[in-house]
Protein backbone atom coordinates (compact mmCIF):
# COMPACT_ATOMS: atom_id res chain seq x y z
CA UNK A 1 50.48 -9.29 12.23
CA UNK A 2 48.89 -6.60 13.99
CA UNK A 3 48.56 -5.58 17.59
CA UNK A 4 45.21 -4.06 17.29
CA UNK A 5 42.15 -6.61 18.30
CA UNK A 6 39.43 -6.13 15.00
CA UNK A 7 36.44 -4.53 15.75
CA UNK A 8 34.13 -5.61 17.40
CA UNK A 9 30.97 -6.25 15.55
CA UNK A 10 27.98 -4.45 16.65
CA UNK A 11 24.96 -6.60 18.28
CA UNK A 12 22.30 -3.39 16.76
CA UNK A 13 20.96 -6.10 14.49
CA UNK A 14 19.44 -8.27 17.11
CA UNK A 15 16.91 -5.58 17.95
CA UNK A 16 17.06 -3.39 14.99
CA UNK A 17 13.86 -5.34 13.41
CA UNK A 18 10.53 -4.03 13.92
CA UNK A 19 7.55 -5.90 12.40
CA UNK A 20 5.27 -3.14 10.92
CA UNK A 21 2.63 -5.64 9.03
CA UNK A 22 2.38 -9.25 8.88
CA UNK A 23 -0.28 -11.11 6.67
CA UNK A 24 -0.83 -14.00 4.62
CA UNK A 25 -2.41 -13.12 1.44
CA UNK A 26 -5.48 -14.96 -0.05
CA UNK A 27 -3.69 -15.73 -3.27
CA UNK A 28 -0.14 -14.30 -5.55
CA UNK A 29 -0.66 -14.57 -9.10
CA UNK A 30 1.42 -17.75 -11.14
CA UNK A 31 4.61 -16.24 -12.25
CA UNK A 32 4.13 -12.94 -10.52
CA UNK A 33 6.67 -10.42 -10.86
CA UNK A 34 7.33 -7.43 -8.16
CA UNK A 35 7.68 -4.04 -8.38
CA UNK A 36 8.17 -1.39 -5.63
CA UNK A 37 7.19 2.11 -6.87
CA UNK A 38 7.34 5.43 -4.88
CA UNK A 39 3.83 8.02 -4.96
CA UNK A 40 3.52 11.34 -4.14
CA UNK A 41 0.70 13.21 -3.95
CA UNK A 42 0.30 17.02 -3.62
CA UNK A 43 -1.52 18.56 -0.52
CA UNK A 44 -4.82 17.57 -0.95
CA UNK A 45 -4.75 15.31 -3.81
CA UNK A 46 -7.67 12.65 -3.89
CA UNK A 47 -5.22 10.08 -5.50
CA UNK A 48 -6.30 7.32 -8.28
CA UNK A 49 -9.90 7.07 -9.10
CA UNK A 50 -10.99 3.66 -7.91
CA UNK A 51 -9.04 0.76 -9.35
CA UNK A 52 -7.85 -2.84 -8.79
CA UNK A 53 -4.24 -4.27 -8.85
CA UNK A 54 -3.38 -7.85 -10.27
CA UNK A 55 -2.02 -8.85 -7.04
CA UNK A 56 -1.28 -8.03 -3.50
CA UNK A 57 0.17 -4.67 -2.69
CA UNK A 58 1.77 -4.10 0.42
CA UNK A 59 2.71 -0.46 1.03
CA UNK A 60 4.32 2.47 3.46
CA UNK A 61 3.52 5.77 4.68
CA UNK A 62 6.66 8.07 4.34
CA UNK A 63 5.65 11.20 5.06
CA UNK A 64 1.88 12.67 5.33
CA UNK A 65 -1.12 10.68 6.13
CA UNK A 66 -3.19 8.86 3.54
CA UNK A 67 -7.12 8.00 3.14
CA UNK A 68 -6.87 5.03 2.28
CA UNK A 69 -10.14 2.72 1.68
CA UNK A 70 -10.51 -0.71 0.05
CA UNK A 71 -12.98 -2.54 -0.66
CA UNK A 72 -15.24 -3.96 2.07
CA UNK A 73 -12.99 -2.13 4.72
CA UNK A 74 -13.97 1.39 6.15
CA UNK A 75 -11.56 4.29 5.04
CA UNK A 76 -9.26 4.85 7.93
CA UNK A 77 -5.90 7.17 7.78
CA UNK A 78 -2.45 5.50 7.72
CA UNK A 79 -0.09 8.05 9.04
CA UNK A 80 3.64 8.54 8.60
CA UNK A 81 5.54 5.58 9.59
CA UNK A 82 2.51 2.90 9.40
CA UNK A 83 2.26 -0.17 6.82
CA UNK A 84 -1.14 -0.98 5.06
CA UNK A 85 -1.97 -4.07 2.35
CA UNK A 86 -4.68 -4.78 0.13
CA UNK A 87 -5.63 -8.48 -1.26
CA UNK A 88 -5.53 -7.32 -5.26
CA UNK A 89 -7.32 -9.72 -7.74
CA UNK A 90 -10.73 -8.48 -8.02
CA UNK A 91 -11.57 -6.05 -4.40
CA UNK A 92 -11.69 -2.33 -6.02
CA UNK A 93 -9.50 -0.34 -3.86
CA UNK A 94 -11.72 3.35 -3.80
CA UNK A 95 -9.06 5.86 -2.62
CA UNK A 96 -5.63 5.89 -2.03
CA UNK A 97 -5.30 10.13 -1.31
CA UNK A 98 -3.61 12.70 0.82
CA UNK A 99 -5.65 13.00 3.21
CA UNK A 100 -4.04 16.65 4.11
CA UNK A 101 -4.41 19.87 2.54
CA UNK A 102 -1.58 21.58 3.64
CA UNK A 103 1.55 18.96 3.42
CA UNK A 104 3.13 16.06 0.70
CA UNK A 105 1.86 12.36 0.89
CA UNK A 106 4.53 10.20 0.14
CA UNK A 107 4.33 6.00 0.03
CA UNK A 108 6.03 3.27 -1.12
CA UNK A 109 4.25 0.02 -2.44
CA UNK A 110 5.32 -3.48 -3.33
CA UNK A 111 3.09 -4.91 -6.24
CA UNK A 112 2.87 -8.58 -6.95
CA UNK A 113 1.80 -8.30 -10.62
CA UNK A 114 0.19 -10.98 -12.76
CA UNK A 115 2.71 -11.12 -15.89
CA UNK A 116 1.26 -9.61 -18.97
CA UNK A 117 -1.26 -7.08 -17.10
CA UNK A 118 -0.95 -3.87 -16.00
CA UNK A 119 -0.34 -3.29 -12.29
CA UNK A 120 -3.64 -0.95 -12.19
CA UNK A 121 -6.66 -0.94 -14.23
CA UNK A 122 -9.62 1.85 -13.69
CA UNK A 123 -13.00 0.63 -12.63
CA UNK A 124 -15.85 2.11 -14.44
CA UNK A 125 -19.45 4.01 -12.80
CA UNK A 126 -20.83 1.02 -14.18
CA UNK A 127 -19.26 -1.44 -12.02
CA UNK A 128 -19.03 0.50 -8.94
CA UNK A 129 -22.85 0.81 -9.04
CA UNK A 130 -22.90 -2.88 -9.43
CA UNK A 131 -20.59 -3.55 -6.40
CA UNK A 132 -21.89 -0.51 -4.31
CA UNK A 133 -23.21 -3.42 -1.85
CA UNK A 134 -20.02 -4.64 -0.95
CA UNK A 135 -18.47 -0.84 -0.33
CA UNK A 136 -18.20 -0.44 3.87
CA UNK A 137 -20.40 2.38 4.75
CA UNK A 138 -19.27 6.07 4.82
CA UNK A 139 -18.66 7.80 7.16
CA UNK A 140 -21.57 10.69 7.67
């Protein structure tokens, strides 16, 4: 038997959580599976034309600041180190893109997909002109 007292265990873990988001959202698809996927975007990019997801996405700023704007929300920028969500289902999320021209957007995002449907379809002219009521107003 040894001499030498273990360890002792660290207490980090009791303050290493910080809550970045917390939400409850309006609905998660029956038999949803998850996927977490990594973007990047090149200085300036404008991102995915507008779109919808299945499902909630719930996502992460790594590096570079993002325009982000979602249906009946205002675009606002999420910077490096902040969380956004978005409901999924049928809001049309308009922009997702670096909102920088001179460095990398980077972000993570956890999908809850409806099984049997892609995690992102394209909305059409047609359909945004329908729904242009329900888009927040831009900025001037």
């Amino acid at each position: 038997m040894s001499d030498v007292d273990p360890k002792p265990r660290s207490t980090a873990w009791q303050t290493a959580l910080t809550t970045l988001q917390e939400t409850v959202p309006p609905f998660i698809p029956a038999g949803a599976h998850v996927m977490t996927v990594v973007i990047e975007y090149p200085p300036g990019d404008p991102g995915t034309p507008p779109h919808r997801h299945t499902g909630p996405a719930f996502g992460f700023v790594v590096e570079g600041e993002m325009l982000l704007e979602v249906e009946g929300e205002p675009e606002r920028v999420v910077r490096a180190g902040e969380a956004f969500w978005e409901p999924g289902g049928d809001v049309i999320h308009y922009q997702d893109g670096n909102h920088r021209d001179d460095v990398p957007l980077r972000f993570t995002v956890t999908m809850l997909c409806e099984p049997g449907k892609p995690m992102l379809t394209l909305v059409d002219d047609d359909e945004l002109a329908r729904r242009a009521d329900r888009r927040a107003p831009r900025p001037s």
